[in-house]
Protein backbone atom coordinates (compact mmCIF):
# COMPACT_ATOMS: atom_id res chain seq x y z
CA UNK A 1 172.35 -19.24 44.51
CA UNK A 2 173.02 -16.54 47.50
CA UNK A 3 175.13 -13.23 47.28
CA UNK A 4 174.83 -10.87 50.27
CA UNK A 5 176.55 -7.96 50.34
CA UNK A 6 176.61 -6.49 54.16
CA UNK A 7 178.71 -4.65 56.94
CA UNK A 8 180.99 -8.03 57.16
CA UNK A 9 181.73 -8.06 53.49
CA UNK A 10 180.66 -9.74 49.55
CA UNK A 11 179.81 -13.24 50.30
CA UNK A 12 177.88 -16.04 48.33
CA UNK A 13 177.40 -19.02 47.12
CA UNK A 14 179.96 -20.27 43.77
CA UNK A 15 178.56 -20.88 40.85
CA UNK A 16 174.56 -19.70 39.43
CA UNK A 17 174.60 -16.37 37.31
CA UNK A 18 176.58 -12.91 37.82
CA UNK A 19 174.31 -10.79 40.61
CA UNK A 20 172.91 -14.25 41.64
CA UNK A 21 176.13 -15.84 43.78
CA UNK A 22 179.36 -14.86 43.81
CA UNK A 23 180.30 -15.74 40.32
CA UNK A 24 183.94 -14.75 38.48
CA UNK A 25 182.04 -11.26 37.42
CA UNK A 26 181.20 -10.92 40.77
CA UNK A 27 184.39 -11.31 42.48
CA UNK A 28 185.99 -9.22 40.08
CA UNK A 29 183.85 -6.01 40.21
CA UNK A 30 183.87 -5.93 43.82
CA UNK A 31 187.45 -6.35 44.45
CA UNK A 32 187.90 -3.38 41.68
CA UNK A 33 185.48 -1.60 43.57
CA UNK A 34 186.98 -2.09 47.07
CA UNK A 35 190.47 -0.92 44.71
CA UNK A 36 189.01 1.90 43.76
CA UNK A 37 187.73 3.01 47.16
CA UNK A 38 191.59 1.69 48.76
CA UNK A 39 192.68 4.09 45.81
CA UNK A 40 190.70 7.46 46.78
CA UNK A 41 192.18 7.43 49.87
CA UNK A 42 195.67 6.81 49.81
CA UNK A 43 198.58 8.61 47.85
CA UNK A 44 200.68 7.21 45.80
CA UNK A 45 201.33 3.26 45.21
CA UNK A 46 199.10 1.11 46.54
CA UNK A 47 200.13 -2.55 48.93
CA UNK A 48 196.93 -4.45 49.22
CA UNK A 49 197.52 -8.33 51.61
CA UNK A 50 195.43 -11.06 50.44
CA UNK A 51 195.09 -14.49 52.57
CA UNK A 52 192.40 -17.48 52.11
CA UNK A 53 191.49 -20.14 54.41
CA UNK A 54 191.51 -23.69 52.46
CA UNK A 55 188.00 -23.99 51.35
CA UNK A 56 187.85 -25.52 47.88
CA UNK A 57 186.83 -22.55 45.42
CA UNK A 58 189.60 -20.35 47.36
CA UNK A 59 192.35 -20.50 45.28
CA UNK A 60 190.41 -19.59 42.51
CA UNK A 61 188.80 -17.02 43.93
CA UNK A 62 192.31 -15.87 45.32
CA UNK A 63 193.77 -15.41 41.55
CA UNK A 64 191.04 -13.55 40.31
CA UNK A 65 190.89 -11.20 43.26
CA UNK A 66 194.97 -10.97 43.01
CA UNK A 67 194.95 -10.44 39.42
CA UNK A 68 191.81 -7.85 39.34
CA UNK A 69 194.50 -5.82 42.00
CA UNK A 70 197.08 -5.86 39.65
CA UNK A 71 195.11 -4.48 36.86
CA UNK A 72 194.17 -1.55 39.24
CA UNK A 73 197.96 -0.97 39.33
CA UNK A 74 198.15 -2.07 43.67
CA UNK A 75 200.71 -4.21 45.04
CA UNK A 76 199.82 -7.72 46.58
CA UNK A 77 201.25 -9.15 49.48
CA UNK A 78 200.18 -12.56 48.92
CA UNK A 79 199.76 -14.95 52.43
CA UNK A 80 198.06 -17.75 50.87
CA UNK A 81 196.88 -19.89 53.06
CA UNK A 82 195.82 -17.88 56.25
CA UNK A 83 193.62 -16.94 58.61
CA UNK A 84 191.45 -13.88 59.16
CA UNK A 85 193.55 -12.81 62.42
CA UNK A 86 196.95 -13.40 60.54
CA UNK A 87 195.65 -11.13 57.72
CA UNK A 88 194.57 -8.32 60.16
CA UNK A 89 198.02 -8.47 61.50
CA UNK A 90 199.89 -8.16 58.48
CA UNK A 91 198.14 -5.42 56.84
CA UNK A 92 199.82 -2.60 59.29
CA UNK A 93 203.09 -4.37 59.55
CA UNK A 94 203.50 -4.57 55.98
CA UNK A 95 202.35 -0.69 56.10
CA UNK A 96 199.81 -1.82 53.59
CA UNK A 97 196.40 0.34 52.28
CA UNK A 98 194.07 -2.41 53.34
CA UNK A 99 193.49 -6.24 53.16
CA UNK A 100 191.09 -8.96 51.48
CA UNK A 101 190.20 -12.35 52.96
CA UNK A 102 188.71 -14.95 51.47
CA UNK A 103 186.65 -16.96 53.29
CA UNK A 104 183.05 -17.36 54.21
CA UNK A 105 183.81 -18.24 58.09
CA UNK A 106 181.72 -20.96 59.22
CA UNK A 107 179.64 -21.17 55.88
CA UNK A 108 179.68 -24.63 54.46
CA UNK A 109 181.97 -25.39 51.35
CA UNK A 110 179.70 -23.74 49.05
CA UNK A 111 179.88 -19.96 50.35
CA UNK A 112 182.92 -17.84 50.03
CA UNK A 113 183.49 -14.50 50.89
CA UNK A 114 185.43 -11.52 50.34
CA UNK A 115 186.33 -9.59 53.90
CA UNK A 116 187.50 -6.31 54.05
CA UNK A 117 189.85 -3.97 55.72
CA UNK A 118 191.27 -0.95 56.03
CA UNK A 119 194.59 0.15 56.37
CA UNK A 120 195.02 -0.45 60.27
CA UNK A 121 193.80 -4.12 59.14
CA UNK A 122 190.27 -3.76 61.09
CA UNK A 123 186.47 -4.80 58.93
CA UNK A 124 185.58 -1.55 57.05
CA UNK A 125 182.83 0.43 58.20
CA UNK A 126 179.18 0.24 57.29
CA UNK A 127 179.77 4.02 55.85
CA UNK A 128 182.62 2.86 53.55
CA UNK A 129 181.08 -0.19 52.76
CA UNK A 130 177.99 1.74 51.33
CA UNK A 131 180.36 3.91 49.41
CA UNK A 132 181.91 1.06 48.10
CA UNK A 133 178.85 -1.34 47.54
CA UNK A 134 177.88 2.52 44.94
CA UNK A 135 180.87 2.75 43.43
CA UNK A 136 180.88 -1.27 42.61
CA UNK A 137 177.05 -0.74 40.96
CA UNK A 138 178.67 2.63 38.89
CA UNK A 139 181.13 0.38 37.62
CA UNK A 140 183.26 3.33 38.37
CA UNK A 141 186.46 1.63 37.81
CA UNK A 142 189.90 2.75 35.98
CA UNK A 143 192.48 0.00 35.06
CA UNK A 144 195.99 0.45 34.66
CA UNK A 145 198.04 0.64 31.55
CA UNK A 146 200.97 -1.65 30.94
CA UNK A 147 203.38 0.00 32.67
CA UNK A 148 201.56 0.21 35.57
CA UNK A 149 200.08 -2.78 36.36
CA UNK A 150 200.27 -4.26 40.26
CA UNK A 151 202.98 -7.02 41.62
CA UNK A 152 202.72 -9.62 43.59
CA UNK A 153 205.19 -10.70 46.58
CA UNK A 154 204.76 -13.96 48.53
CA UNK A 155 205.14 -14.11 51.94
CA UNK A 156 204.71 -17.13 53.92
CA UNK A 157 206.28 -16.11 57.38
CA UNK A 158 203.05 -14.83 59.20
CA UNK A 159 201.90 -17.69 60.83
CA UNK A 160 205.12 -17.53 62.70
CA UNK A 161 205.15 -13.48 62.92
CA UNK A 162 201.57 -13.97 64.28
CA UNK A 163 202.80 -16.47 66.64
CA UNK A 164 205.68 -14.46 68.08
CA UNK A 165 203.42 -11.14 69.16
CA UNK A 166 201.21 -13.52 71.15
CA UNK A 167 204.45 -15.25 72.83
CA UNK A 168 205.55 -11.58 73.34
CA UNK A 169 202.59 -10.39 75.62
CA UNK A 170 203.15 -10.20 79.12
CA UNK A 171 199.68 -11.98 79.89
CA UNK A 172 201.08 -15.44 78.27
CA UNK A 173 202.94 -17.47 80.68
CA UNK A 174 204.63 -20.50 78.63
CA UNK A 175 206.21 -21.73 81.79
CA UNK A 176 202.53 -22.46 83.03
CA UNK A 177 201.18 -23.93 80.53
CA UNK A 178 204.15 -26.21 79.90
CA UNK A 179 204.40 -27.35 83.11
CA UNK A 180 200.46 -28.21 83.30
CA UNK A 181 201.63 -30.87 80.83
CA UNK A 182 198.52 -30.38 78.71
CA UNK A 183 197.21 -32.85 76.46
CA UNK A 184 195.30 -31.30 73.48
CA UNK A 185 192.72 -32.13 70.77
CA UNK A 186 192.41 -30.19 67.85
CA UNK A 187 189.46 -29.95 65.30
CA UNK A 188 190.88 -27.37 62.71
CA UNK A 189 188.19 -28.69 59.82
CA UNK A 190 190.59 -29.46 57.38
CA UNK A 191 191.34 -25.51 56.97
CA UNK A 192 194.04 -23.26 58.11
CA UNK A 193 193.79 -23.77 61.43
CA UNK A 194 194.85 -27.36 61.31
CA UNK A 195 198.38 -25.55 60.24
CA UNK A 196 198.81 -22.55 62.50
CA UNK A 197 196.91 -24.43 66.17
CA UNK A 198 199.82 -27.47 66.31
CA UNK A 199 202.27 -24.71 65.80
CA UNK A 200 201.25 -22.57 68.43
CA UNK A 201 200.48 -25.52 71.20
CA UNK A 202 204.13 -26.53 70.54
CA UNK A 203 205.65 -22.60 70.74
CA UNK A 204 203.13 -22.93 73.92
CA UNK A 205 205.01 -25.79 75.86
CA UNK A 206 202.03 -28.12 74.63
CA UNK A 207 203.83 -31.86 73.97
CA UNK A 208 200.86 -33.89 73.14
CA UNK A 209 198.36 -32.41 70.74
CA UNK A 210 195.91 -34.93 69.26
CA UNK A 211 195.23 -33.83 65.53
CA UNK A 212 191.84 -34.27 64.10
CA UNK A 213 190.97 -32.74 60.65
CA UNK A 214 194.11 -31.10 60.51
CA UNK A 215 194.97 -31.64 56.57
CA UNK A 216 193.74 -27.55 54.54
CA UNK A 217 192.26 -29.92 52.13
CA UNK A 218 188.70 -27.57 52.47
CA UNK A 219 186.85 -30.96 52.17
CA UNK A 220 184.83 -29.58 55.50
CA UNK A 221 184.32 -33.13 57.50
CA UNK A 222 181.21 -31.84 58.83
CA UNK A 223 179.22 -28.66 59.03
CA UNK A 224 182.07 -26.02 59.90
CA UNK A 225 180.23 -23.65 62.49
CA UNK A 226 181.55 -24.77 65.92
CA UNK A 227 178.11 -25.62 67.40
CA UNK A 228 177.71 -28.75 70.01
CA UNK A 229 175.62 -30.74 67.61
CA UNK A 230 179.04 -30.90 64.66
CA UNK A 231 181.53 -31.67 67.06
CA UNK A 232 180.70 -35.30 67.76
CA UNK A 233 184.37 -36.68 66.74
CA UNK A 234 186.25 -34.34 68.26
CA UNK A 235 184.22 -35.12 71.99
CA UNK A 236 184.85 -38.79 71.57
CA UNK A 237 188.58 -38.29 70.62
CA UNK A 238 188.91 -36.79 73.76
CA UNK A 239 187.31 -38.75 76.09
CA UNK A 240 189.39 -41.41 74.32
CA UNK A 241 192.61 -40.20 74.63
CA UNK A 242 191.66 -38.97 77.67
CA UNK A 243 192.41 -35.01 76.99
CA UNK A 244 192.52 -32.04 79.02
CA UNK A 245 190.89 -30.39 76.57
CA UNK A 246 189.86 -29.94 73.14
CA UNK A 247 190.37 -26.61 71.18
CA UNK A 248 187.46 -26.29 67.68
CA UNK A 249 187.84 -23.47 65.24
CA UNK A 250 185.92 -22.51 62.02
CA UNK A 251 187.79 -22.17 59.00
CA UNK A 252 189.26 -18.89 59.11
CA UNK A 253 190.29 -19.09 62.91
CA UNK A 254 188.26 -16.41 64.19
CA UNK A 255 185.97 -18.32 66.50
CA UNK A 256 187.39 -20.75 69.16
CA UNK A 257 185.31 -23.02 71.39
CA UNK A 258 186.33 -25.41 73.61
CA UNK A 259 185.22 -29.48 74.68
CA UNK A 260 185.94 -30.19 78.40
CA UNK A 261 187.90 -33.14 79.62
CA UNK A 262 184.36 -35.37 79.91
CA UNK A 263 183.56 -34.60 76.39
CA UNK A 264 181.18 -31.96 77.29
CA UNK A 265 180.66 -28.09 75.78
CA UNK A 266 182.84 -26.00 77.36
CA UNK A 267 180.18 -23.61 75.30
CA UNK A 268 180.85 -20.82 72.71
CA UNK A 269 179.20 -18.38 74.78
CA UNK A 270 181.98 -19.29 77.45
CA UNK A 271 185.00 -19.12 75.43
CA UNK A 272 185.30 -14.65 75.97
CA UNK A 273 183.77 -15.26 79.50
CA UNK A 274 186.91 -17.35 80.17
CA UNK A 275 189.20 -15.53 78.61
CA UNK A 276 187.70 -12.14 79.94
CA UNK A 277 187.79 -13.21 83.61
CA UNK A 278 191.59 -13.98 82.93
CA UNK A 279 192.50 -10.62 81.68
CA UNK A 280 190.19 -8.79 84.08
CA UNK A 281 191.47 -10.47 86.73
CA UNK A 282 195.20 -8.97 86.08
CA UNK A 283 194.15 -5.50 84.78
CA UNK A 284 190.50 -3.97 85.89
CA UNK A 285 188.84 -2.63 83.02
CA UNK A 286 185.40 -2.40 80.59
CA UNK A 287 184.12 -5.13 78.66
CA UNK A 288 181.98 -5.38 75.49
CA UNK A 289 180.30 -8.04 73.46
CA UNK A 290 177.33 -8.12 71.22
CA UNK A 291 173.78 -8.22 72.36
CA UNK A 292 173.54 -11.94 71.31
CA UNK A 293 176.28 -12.72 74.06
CA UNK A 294 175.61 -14.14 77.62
CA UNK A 295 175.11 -11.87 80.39
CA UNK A 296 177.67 -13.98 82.02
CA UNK A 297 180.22 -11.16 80.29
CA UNK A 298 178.48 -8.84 82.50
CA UNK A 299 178.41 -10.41 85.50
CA UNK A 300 182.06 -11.51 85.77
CA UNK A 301 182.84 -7.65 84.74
CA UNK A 302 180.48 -6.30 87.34
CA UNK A 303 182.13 -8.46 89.81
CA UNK A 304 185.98 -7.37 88.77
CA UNK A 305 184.69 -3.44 89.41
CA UNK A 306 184.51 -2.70 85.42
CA UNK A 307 181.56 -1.97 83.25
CA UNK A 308 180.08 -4.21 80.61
CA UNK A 309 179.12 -2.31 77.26
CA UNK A 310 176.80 -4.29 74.58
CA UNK A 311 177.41 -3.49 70.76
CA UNK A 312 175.28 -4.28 67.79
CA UNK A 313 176.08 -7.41 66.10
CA UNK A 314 179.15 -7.38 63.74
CA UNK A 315 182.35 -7.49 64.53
CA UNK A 316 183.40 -3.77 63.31
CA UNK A 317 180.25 -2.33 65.90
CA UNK A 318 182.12 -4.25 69.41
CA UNK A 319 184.92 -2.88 68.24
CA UNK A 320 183.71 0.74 67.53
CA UNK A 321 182.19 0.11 71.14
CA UNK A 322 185.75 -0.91 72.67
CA UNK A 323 187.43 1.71 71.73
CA UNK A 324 184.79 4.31 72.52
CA UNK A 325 184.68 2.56 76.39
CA UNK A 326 188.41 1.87 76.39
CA UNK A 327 187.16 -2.30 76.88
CA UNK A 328 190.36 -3.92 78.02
CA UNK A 329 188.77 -7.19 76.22
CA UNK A 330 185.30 -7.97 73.96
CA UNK A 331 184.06 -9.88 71.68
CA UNK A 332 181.75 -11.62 70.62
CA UNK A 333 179.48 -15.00 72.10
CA UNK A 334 180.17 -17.04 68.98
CA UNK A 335 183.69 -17.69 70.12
CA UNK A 336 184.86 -14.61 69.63
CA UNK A 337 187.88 -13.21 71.43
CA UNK A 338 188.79 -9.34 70.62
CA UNK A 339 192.60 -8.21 72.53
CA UNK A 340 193.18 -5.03 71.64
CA UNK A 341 196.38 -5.39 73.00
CA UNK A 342 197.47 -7.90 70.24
CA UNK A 343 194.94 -6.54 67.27
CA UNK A 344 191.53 -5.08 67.46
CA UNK A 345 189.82 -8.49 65.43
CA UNK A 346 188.55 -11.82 67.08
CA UNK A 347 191.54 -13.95 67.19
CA UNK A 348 191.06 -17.72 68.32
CA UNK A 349 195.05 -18.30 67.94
CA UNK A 350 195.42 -15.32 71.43
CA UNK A 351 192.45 -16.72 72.65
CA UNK A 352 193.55 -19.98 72.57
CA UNK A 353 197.07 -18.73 74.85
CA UNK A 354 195.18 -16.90 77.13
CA UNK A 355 192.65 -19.70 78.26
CA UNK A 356 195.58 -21.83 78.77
CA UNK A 357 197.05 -19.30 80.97
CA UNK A 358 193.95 -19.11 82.86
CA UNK A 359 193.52 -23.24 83.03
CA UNK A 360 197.03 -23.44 84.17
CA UNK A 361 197.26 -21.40 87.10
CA UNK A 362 193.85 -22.05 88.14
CA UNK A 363 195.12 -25.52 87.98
CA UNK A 364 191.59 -27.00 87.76
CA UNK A 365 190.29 -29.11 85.24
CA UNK A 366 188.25 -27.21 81.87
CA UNK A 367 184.97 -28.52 83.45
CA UNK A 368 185.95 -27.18 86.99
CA UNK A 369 186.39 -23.91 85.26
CA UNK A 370 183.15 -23.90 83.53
CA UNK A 371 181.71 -24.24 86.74
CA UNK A 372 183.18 -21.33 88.23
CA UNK A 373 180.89 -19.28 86.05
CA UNK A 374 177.45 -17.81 86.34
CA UNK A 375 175.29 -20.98 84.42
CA UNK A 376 172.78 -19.48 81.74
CA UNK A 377 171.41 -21.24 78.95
CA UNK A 378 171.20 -19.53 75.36
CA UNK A 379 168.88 -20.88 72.76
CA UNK A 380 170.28 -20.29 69.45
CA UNK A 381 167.13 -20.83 66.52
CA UNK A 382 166.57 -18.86 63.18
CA UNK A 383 164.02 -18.48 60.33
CA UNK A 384 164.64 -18.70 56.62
CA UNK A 385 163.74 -15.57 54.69
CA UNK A 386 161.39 -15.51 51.75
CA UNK A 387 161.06 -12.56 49.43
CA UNK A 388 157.29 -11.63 50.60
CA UNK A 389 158.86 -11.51 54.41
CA UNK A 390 158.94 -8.07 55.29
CA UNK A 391 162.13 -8.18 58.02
CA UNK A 392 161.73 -4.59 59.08
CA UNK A 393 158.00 -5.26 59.82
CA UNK A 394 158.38 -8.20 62.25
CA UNK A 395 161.01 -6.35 64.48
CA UNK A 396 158.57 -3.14 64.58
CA UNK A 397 155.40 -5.56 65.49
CA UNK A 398 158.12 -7.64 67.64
CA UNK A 399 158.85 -4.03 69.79
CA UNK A 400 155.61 -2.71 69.55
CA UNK A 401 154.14 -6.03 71.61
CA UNK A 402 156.12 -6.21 74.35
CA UNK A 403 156.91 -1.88 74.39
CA UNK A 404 156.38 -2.85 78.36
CA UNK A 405 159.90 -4.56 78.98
CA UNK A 406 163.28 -2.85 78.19
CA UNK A 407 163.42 -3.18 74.54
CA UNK A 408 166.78 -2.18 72.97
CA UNK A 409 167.11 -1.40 69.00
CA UNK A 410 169.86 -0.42 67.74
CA UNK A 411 170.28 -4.03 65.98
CA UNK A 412 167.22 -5.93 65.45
CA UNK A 413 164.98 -6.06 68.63
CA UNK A 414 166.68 -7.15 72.06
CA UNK A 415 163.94 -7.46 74.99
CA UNK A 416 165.34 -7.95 78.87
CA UNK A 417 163.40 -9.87 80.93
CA UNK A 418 164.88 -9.07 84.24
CA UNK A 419 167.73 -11.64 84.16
CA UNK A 420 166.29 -13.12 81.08
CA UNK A 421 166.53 -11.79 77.37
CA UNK A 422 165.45 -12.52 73.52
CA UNK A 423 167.34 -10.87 70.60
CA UNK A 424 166.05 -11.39 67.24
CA UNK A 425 167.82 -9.46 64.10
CA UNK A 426 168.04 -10.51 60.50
CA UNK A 427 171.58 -12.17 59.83
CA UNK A 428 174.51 -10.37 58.10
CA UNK A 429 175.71 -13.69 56.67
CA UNK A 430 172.56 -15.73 55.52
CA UNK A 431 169.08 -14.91 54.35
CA UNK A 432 167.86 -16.25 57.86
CA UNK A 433 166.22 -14.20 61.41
CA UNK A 434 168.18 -15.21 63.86
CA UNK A 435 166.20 -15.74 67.64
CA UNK A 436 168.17 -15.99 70.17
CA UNK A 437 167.14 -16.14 73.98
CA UNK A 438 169.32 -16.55 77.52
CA UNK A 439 167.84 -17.78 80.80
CA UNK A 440 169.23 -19.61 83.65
CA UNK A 441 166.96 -22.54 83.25
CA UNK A 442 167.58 -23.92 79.76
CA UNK A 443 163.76 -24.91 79.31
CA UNK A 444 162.66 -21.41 80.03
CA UNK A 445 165.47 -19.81 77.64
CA UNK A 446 163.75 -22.54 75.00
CA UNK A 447 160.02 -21.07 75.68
CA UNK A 448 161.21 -17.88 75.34
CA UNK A 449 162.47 -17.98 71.89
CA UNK A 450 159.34 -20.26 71.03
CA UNK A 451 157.09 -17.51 72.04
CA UNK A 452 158.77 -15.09 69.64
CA UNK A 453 158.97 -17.34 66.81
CA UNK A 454 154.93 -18.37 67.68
CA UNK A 455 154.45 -14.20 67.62
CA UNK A 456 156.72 -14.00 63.77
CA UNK A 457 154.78 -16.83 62.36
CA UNK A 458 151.44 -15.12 63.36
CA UNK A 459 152.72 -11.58 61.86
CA UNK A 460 154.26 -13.16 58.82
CA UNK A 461 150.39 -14.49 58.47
C-alpha cells in the first residue's frame, strides 16, 4: 500500500491500513483538512466543485469527500464525471473557494488521488500545501452543527461550458478543420475523456471519429500513461481505418499525445512543441516547460524571437514560471498543454483544437508535421525507492561528479551537455527516481541515462 502526499496533491493506493494508502480515514481527514484551510481564508459560506474521472474506487471516494464537505458546513458543486481541466474551469465561474479532483492521472486502477485548488481553480502551492498537510496531522478540524451542515448542487453542463470557451478563442478555426475532413481515432481509456473528446471533434467540424475505449467504465484496457509501448490498439486502429490521426489521453484529460497517420508516435514530448509553434507563430511571445521537456520547446521559441523559460517539475512551478515571464504558452513534455488564455492548467481538450488548427492550415499530413521539428530523442527510465535509499544523497553525489558541466538544481539534478542533457529528480507521484536524458541520436540519449543510473547504483552501494 502507497500514500504520498506532495505539491500535486493526497494520492495512494485503495485499500491496506489508515496512514498506509489512501483508506476511508484517509480521504476523510484530508479533505477536512484542505476544508479547514479553504475555510481560513475565505468569509462567509463556503462553494467547494468536486469532479472524478471514471476510475473504479471514484465514486466512492467522491461521496466521502462530498459528504466530509458538508459536515464542514461548504457547499458542493458536484460535476461528477469530469476531467481535471473541466474542474479548473468551473471553480471561478461558479465563484467557488476552491476545487477537489479525484483522480490519480495516469496511475493504474489502483491509485486515486485527491487534487487541489484554489479559488482561481489553479494546483495549490507547495506553501499551502505544507500548511495544510500540518493542519491535517493536528487534526485541527471543526464540524458543523445541524443547522449548518453543507449542500450539494449537481451540475452536469461543463463539458459543454468547457467546450464553448475553446470554440470562443480566436486561435480555433472550425472552418479549417472541417474542411480538412479529418478522420479521427480516439483512445479515451474507458474514462472521461471517451465522453468529452467525441463531443468536441463533432463541435470541431470532425465527421468521422473512430472510438476506441470510449465507455467511463474505469476498467483501464491497458496501462493508462500515454507512453508508445500501451498504445498498441489504438496504432493499429489507425493504420486500419486509415486515420489522419489518432488523439490518446490519460484518465483525467490532462495529457494529450498523438499517433501519426502510419501508426507511428507523434511523441509526448511533441504534443506542446506542436501546439507552441502554432500559437507562437500568430502572437510572438515566451515559452516555458519543465526541465524534463525537449529542448525542441526552445528551439522553435528561439526561432519565433521569444525566450524559452524552464520550471521545476509540477505543474503549479511552469505555471508560477508563466506568469512571472508572461509565457504566451507552456507546459509540460508529458503531453502537457498550459493556454493561459483559456485557463492556467494543462488542458488536452484546447490542446487537442489547437493542433488541429495547426494540421489544417499547414495542410500536411501529422507525420509531415513531426518532421518539421528539431528531432531529439528522450529516454524516459526510473528507479524504485527503498526505505534505506537516501534520495537527497544521490542528487548531491550526482552534482558533485559532474560539478564541471552546467548543473541546474532547483528540482532534482539537471546536467547540460552542450545540446545534450540528463535530469534525474525523485517523483511527486510514485516512490520511484525518475532519469531522464535528451540527445539527438537516440542511442546516445540511452547511454546517457545508463551512465547515471551505473553512477546511482554505485552510490546506493
Amino acid at each position: 500500500m502507497t500514500l504520498i502526499k506532495s505539491i500535486s496533491g493526497i494520492r495512494g493506493t485503495i485499500g491496506g491500513k489508515p496512514g498506509e494508502g489512501l483508506s476511508p480515514l484517509d480521504i476523510v481527514k484530508f479533505t477536512s483538512a484542505y476544508g479547514e484551510w479553504i475555510k481560513s481564508r475565505a468569509q462567509g459560506k463556503i462553494t467547494i466543485v468536486v469532479g472524478r474521472d471514471a476510475r473504479l474506487s471514484g465514486l466512492m471516494v467522491e461521496n466521502l469527500v462530498i459528504s466530509t464537505l458538508q459536515g464542514l458546513g461548504i457547499d458542493v458543486v458536484n460535476l461528477g464525471l469530469s476531467t481535471t481541466p473541466t474542474v479548473e474551469i468551473a471553480v471561478p465561474k461558479e465563484k467557488a473557494n476552491g476545487g477537489i479532483i479525484l483522480t490519480a492521472s495516469h496511475n493504474p486502477k489502483q491509485w486515486n488521488a485527491l487534487k487541489l485548488l484554489n479559488e482561481k481553480g489553479e494546483f495549490i502551492s507547495e506553501k499551502d500545501g505544507a500548511n495544510l498537510l500540518s493542519i491535517a496531522e493536528a487534526e485541527e478540524f471543526n464540524y458543523a452543527t445541524i443547522d449548518d451542515l453543507g449542500t450539494v448542487r449537481k451540475n452536469d453542463k461543463y463539458f459543454d461550458i468547457h467546450i464553448d470557451e475553446i470554440l470562443k478563442n480566436d486561435l480555433i478555426d472550425i472552418n479549417a478543420i472541417k474542411n480538412a475532413n479529418f478522420k479521427i481515432a480516439v483512445d479515451a481509456v474507458n474514462s472521461t475523456g471517451g465522453i468529452v473528446i467525441p463531443k468536441l471533434l463533432k463541435a470541431l467540424g470532425v465527421k468521422t471519429v473512430y472510438e476506441l475505449f470510449c465507455e467511463p467504465t474505469g476498467n483501464f484496457p491497458h496501462n493508462p500513461e500515454p507512453l508508445p509501448e500501451n498504445l498498441v490498439e489504438i496504432s493499429k486502429t489507425v493504420v486500419d481505418k486509415k486515420a489522419d490521426l489518432g488523439i490518446v489521453v490519460d484518465p483525467d484529460v490532462d495529457r494529450l499525445a498523438m499517433v501519426c497517420e502510419d501508426g507511428s508516435m507523434f511523441g509526448e514530448e511533441y504534443t506542446l512543441v506542436a501546439v507552441a509553434d502554432y500559437v507562437l507563430s500568430t502572437k510572438g511571445g515566451n515559452t516555458v516547460s519543465n526541465l524534463s521537456s525537449t529542448r525542441a520547446l526552445r528551439d522553435i521559441t528561439e526561432n519565433a524571437g521569444g525566450f524559452y523559460f524552464p520550471a521545476a517539475v509540477g505543474e503549479v512551478n511552469v505555471v508560477d514560471k508563466m506568469k512571472a515571464k508572461n509565457a504566451i504558452i507552456g507546459g509540460e513534455g508529458n503531453g502537457g498543454v498550459i493556454f493561459p488564455e483559456l485557463h492556467y492548467g494543462r488542458d488536452a481538450l484546447i490542446g487537442i483544437a489547437l493542433f488541429l488548427t495547426h494540421l489544417a492550415k499547414k495542410k500536411i499530413s501529422c507525420k509531415e508535421l513531426k518532421d518539421t521539428y528539431p528531432k531529439y530523442h528522450i529516454s524516459k527510465n526510473k528507479i524504485k525507492l527503498t526505505p534505506e535509499i537516501d534520495v537527497n544523497l544521490i542528487l548531491e553525489k550526482i552534482g558533485q561528479k559532474y560539478a564541471h558541466e552546467n548543473v541546474n538544481t532547483i528540482d532534482g539534478v539537471k546536467i547540460d551537455f552542450d545540446k545534450e542533457w540528463v535530469h534525474l529528480r525523485k517523483s511527486n507521484t510514485e516512490p520511484i527516481i525518475r532519469i531522464y536524458s535528451e540527445s539527438a541520436d537516440e542511442t546516445k540519449a540511452e547511454q546517457l541515462a545508463q551512465n547515471i543510473i551505473s553512477d546511482i547504483k554505485d552510490i546506493i552501494k
